[in-house]
N, C-alpha and C. Protein backbone atom coordinates (compact mmCIF):
# COMPACT_ATOMS: atom_id res chain seq x y z
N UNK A 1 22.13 -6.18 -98.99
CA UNK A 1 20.75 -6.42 -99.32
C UNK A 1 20.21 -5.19 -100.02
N UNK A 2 19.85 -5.70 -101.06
CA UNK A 2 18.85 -4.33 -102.21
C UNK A 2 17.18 -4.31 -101.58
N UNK A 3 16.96 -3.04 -101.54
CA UNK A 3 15.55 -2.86 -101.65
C UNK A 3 15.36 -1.96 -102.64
N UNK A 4 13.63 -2.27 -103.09
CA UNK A 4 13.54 -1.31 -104.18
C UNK A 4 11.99 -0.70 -103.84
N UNK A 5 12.72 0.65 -104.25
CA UNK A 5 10.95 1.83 -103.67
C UNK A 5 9.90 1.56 -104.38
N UNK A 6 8.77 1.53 -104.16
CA UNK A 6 7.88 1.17 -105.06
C UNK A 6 6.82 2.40 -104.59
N UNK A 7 6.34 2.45 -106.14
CA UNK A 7 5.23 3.68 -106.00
C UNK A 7 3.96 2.92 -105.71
N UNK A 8 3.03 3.87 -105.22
CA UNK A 8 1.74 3.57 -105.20
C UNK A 8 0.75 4.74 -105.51
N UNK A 9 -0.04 4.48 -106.25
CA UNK A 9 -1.07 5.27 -106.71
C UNK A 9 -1.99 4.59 -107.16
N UNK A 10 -3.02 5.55 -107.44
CA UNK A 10 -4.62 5.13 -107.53
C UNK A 10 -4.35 3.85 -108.93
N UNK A 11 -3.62 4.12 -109.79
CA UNK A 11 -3.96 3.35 -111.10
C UNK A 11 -4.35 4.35 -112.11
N UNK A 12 -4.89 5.16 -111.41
CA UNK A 12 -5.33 6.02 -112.74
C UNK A 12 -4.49 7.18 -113.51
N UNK A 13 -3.72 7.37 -113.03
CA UNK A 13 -3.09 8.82 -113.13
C UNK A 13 -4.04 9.60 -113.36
N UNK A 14 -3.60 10.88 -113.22
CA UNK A 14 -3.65 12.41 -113.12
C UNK A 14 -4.79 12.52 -114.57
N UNK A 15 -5.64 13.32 -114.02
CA UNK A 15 -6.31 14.06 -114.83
C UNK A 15 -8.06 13.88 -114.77
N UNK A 16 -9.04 13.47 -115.11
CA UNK A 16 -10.54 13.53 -114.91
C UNK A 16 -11.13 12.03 -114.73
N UNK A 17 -11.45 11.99 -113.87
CA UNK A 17 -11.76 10.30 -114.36
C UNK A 17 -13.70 10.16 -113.15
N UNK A 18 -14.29 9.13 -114.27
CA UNK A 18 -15.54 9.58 -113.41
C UNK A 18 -15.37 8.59 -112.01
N UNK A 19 -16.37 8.47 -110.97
CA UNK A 19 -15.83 7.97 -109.91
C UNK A 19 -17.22 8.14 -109.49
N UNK A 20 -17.83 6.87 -107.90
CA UNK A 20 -19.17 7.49 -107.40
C UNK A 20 -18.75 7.20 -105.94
N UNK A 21 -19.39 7.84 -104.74
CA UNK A 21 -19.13 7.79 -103.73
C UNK A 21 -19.08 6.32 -103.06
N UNK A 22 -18.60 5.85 -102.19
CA UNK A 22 -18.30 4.36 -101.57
C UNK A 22 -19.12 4.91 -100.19
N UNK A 23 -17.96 5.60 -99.17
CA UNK A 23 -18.53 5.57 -98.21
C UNK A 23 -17.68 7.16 -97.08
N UNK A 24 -18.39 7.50 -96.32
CA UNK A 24 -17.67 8.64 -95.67
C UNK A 24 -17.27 8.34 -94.13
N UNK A 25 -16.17 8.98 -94.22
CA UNK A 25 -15.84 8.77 -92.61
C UNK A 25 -14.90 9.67 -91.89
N UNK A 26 -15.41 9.53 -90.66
CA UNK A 26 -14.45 11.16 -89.65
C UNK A 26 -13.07 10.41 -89.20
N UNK A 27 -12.37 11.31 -89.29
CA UNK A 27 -10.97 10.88 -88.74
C UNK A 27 -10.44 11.73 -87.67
N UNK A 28 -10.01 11.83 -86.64
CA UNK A 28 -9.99 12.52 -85.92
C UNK A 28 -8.01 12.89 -85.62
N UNK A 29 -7.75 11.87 -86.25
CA UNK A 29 -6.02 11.72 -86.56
C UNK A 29 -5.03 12.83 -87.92
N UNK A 30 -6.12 13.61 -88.24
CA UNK A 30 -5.48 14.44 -89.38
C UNK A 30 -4.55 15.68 -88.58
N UNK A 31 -3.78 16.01 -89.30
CA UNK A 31 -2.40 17.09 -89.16
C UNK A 31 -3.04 17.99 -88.66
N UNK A 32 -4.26 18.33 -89.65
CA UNK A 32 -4.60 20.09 -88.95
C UNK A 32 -6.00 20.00 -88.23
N UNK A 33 -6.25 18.42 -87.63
CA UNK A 33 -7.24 18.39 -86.70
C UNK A 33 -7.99 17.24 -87.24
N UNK A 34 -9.52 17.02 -87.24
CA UNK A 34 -10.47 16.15 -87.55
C UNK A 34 -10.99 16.67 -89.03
N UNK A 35 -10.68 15.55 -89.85
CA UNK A 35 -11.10 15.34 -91.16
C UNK A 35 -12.27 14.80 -91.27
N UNK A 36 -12.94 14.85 -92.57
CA UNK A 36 -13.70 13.61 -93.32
C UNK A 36 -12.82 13.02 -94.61
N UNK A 37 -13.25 12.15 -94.51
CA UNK A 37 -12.47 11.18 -95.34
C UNK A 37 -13.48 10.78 -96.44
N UNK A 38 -13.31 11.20 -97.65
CA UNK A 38 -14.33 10.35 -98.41
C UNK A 38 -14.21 9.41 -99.47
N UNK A 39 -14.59 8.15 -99.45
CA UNK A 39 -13.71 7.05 -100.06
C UNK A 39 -14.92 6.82 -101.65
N UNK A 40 -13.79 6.98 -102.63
CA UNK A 40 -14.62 6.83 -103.96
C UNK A 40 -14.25 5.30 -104.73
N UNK A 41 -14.70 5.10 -105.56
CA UNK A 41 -14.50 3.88 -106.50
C UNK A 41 -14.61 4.44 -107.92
N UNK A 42 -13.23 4.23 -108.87
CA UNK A 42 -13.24 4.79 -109.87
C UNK A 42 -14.44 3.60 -110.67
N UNK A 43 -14.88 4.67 -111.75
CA UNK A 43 -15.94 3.89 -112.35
C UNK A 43 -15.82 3.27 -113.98
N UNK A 44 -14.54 3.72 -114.35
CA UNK A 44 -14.23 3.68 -115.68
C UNK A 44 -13.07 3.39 -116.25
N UNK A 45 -12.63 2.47 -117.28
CA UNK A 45 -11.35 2.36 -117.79
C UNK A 45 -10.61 1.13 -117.23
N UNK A 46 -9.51 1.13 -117.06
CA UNK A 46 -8.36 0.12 -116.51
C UNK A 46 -8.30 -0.04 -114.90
N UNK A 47 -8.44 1.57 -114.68
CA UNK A 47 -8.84 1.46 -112.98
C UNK A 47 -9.94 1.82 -112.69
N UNK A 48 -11.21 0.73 -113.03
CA UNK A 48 -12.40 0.69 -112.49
C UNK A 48 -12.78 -0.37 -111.64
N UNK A 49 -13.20 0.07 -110.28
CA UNK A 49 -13.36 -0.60 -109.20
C UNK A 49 -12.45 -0.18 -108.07
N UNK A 50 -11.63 0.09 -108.46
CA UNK A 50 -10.14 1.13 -107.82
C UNK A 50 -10.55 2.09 -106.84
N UNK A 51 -9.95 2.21 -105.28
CA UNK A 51 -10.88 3.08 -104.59
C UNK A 51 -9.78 3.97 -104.34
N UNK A 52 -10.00 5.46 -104.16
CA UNK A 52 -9.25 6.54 -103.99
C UNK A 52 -10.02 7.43 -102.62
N UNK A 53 -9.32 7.52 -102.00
CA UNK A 53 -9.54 9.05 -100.74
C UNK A 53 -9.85 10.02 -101.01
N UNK A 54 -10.54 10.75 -100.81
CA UNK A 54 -10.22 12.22 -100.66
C UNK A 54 -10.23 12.59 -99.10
N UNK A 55 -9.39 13.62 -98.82
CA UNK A 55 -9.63 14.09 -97.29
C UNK A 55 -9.93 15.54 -97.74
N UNK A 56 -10.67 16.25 -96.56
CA UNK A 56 -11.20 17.00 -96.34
C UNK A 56 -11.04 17.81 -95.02
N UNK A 57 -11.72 18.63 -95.00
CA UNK A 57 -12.09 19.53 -93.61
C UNK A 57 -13.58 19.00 -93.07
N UNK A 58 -13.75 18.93 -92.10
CA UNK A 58 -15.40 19.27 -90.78
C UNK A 58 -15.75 20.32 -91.25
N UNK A 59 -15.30 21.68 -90.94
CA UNK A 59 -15.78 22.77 -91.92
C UNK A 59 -16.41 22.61 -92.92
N UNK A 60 -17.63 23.30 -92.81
CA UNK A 60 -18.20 22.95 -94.46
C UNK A 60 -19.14 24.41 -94.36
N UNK A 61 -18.51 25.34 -95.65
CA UNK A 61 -19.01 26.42 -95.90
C UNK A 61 -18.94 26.56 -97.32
N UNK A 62 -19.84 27.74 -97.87
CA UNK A 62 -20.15 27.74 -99.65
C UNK A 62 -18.74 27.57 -100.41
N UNK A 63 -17.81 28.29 -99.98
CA UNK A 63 -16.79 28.24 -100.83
C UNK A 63 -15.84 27.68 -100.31
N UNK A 64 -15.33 26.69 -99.52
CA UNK A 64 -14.34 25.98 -99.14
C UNK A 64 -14.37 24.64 -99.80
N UNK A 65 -12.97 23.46 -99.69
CA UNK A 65 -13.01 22.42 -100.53
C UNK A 65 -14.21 21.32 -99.86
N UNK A 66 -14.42 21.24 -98.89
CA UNK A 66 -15.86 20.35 -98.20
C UNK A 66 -16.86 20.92 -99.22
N UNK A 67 -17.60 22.22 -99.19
CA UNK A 67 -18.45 22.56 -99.56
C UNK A 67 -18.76 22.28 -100.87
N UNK A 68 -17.71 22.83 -101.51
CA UNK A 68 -17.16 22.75 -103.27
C UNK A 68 -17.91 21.00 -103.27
N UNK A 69 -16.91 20.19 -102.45
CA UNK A 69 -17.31 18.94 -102.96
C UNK A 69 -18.93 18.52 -102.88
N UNK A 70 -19.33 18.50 -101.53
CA UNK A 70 -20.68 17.95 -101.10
C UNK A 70 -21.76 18.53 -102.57
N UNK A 71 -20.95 19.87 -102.62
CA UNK A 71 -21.90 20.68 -103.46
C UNK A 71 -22.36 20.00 -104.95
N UNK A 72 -21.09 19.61 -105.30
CA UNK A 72 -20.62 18.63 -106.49
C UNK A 72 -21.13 17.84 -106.64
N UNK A 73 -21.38 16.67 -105.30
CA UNK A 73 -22.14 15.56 -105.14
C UNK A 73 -23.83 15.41 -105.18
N UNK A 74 -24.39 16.93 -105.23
CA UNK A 74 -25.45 17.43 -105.17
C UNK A 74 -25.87 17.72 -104.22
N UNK A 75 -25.69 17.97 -103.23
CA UNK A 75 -26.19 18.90 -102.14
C UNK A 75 -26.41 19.94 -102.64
N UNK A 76 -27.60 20.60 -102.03
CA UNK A 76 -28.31 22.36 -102.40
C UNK A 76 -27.36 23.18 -101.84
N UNK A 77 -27.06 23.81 -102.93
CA UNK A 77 -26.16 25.10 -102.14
C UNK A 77 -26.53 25.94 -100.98
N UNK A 78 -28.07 26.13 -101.13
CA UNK A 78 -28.55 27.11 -100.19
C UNK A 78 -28.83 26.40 -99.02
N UNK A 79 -28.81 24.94 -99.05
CA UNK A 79 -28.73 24.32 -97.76
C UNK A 79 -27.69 24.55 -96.81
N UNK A 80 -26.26 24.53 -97.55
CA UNK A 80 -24.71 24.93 -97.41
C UNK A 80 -24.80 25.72 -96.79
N UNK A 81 -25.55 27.10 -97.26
CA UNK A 81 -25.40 28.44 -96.91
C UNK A 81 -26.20 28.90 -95.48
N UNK A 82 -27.08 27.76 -95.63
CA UNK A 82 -27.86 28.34 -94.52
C UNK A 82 -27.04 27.65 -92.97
N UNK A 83 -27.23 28.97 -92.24
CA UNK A 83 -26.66 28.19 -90.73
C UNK A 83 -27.10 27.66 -90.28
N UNK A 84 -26.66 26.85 -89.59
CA UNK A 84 -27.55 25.56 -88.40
C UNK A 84 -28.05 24.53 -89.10
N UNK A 85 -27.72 24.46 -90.96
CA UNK A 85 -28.19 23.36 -91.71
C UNK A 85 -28.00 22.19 -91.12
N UNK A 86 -28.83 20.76 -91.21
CA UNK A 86 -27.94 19.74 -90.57
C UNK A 86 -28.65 18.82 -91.56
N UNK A 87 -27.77 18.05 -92.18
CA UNK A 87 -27.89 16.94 -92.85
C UNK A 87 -27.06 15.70 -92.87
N UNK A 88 -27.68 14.61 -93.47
CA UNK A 88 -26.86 13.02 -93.24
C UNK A 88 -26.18 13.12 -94.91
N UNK A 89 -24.90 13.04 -94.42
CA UNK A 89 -24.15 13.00 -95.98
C UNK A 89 -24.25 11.59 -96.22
N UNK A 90 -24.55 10.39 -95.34
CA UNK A 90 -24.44 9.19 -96.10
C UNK A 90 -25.56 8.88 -96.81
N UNK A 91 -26.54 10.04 -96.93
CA UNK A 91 -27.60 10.51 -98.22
C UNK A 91 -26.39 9.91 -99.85
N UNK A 92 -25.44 11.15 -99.59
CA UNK A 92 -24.34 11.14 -100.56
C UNK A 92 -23.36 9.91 -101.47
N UNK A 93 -24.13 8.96 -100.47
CA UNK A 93 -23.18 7.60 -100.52
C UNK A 93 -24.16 6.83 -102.13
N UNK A 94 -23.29 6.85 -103.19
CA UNK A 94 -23.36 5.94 -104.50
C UNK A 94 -23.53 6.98 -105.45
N UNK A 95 -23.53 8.34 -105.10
CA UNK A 95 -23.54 9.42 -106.12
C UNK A 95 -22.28 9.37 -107.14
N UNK A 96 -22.95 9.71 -108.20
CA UNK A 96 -21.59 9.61 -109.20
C UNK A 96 -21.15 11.19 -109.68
N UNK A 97 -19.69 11.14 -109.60
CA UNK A 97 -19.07 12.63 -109.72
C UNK A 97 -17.92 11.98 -111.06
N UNK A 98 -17.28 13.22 -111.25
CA UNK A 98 -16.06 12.94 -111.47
C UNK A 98 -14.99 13.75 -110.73
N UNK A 99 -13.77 12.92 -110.40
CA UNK A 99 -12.81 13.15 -109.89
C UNK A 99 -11.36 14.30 -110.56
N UNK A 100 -11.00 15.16 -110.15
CA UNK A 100 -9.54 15.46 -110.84
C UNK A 100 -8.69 14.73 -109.86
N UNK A 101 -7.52 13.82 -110.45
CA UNK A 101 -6.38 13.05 -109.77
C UNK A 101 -5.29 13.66 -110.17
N UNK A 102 -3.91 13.66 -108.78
CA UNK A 102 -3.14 14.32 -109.10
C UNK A 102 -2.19 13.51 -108.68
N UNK A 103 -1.31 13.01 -109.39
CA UNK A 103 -0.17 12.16 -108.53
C UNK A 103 1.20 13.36 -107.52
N UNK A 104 1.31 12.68 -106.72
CA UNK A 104 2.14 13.59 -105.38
C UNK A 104 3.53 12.87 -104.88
N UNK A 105 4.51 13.30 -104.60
CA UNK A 105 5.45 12.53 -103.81
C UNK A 105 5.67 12.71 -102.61
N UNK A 106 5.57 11.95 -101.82
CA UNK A 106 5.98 11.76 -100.61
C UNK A 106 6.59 10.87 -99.91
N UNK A 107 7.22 10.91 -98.64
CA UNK A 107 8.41 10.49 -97.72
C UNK A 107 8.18 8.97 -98.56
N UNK A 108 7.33 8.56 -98.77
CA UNK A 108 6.96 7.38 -98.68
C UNK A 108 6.69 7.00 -100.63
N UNK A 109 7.26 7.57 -101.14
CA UNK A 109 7.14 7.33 -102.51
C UNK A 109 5.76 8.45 -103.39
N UNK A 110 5.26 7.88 -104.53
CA UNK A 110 3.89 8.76 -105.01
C UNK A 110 3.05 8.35 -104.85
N UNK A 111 2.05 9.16 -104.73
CA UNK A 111 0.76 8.42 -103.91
C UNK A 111 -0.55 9.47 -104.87
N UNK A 112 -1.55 9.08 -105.25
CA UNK A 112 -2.33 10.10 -105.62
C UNK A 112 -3.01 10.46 -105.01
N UNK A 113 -3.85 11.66 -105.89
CA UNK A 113 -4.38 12.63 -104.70
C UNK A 113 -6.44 13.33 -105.29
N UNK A 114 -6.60 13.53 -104.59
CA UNK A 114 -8.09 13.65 -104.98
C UNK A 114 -8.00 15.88 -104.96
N UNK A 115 -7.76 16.06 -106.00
CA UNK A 115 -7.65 17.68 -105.87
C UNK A 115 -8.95 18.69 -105.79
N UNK A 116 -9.31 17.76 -106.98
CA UNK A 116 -10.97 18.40 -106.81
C UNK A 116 -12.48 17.15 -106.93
N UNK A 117 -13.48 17.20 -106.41
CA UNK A 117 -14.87 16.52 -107.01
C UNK A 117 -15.54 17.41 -107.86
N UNK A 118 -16.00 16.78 -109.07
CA UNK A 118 -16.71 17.81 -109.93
C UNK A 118 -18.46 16.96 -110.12
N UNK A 119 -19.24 17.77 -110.36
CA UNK A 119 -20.16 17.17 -110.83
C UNK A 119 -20.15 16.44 -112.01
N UNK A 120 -21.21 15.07 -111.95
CA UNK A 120 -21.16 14.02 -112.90
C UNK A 120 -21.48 14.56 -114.32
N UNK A 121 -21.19 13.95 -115.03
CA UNK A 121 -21.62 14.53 -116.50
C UNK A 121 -21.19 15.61 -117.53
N UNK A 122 -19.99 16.03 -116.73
CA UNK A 122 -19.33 17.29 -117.32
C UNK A 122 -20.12 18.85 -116.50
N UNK A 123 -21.05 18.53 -116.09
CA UNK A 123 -21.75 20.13 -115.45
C UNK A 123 -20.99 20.30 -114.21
N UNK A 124 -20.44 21.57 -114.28
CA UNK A 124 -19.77 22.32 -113.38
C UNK A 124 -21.27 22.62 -111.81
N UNK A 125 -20.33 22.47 -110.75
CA UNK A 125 -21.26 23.08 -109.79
C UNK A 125 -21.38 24.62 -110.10
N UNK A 126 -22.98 24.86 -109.25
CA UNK A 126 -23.04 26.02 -109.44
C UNK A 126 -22.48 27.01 -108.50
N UNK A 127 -22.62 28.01 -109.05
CA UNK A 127 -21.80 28.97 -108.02
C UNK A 127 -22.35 29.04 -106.43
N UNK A 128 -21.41 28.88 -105.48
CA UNK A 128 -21.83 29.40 -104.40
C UNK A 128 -22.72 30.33 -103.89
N UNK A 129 -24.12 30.92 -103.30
CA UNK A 129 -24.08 32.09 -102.17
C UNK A 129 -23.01 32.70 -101.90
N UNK A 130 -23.21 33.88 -101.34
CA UNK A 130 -22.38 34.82 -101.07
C UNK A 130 -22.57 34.61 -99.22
N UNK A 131 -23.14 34.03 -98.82
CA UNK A 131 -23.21 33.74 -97.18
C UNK A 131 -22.10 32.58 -97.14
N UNK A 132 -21.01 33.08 -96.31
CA UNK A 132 -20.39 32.19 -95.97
C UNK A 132 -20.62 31.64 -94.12
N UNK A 133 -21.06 30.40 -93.92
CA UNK A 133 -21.36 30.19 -92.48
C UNK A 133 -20.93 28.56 -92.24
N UNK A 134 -20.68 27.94 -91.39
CA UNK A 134 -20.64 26.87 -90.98
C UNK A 134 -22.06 26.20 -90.73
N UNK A 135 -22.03 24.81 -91.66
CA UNK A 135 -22.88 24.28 -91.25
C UNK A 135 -22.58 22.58 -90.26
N UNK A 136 -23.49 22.10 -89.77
CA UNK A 136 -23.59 20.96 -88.55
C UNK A 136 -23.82 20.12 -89.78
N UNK A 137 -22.87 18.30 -89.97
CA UNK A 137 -23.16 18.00 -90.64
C UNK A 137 -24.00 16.51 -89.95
N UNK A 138 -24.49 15.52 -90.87
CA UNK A 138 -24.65 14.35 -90.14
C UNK A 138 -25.74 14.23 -89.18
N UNK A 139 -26.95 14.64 -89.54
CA UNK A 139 -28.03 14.69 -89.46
C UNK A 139 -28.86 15.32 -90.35
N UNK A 140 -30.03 14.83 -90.58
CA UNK A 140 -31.21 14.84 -91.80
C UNK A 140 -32.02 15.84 -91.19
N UNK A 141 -31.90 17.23 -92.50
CA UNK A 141 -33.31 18.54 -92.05
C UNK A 141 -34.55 17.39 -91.17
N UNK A 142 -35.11 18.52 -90.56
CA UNK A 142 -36.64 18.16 -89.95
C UNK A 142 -37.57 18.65 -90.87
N UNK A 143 -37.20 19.69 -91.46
CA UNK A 143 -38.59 20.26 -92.22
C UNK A 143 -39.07 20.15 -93.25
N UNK A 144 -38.30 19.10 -93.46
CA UNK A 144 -38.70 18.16 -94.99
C UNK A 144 -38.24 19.09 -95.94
N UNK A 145 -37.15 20.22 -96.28
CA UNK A 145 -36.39 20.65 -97.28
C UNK A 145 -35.68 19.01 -98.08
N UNK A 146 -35.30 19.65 -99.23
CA UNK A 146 -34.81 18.77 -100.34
C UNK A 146 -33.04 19.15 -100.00
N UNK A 147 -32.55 18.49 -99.36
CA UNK A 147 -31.27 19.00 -98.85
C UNK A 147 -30.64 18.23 -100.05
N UNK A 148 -30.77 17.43 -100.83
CA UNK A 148 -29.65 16.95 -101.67
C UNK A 148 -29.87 17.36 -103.27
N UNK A 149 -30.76 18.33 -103.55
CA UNK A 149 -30.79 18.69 -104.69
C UNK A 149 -31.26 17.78 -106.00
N UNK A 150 -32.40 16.54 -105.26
CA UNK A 150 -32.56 15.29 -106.48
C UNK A 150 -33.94 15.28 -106.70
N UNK A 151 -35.05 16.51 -105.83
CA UNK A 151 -36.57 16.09 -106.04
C UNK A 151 -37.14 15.37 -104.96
N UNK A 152 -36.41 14.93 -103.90
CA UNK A 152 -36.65 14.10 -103.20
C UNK A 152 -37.23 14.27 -101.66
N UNK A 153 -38.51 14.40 -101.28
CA UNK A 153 -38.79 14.86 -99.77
C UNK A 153 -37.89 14.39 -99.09
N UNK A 154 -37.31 14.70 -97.66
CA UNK A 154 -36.79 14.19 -96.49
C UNK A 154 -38.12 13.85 -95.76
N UNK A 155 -37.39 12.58 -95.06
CA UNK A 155 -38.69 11.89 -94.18
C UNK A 155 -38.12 13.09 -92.66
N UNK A 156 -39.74 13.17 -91.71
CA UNK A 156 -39.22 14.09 -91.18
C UNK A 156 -39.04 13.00 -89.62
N UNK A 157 -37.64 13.12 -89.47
CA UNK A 157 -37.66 12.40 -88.14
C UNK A 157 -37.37 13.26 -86.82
């Protein structure tokens, strides 16, 4: 009896493709502990509608890949930076970024990979603060700061 390996990947191959957030979620089953998981939908081309992963860290500080991303997605940097920040990333949910894709091999054939989130439109995020701290995610400021960087009051609950 023949079997034959079959790859799997996003559809898109490797390289920039735009993409907007679907939906986020904690995993508590990752290798080096509890992830977020953040699930995109490519938005353009042959593989549009196409949903891709990214995983992540809980950690979320100015210069790490959580931060980098949220940051990308428009979150205020100085929200990032500040300690004890606490915000609802499913704020984050339908934002449009673009993606870098990287195809990967593993045990299990190629699979792609979400390497970086960039901001939509070609604009690079901006640079980090120099405070690096952990922030609490998954809850909305009280003090009515603009935690997502769009103009937008927070309702204060």
């Amino acid at each position: 009896m023949a079997f034959m390996m079959r790859t799997e990947t996003s559809g898109a191959g490797p390289g920039i493709h735009p993409a907007k957030v679907k939906q986020f979620e904690r995993s508590d089953k990752g290798a080096y502990g509890p992830s977020l998981i953040i699930h995109f939908v490519l938005t353009a081309g042959s593989s549009a509608r196409r949903t891709i992963k990214g995983y992540t860290d809980l950690q979320i500080t100015p210069r790490n890949k959580t931060g980098r991303w949220l940051m990308a997605l428009g979150l205020n940097p100085a929200l990032v930076a500040q300690v004890g920040s606490q915000f609802d990333v499913e704020k984050l949910v339908g934002r449009p970024c673009r993606l870098e894709i990287v195809d990967k091999n593993g045990s299990n054939g190629s699979y792609s990979s979400v390497k970086e989130v960039l901001a939509a439109g070609g604009q690079a995020h901006s640079e980090p603060p120099t405070v690096v701290e952990e922030v609490v995610d998954d809850v909305v400021t009280n003090d009515g700061t603009d935690a997502y960087d769009d103009g937008q009051a927070l309702p204060n609950t």
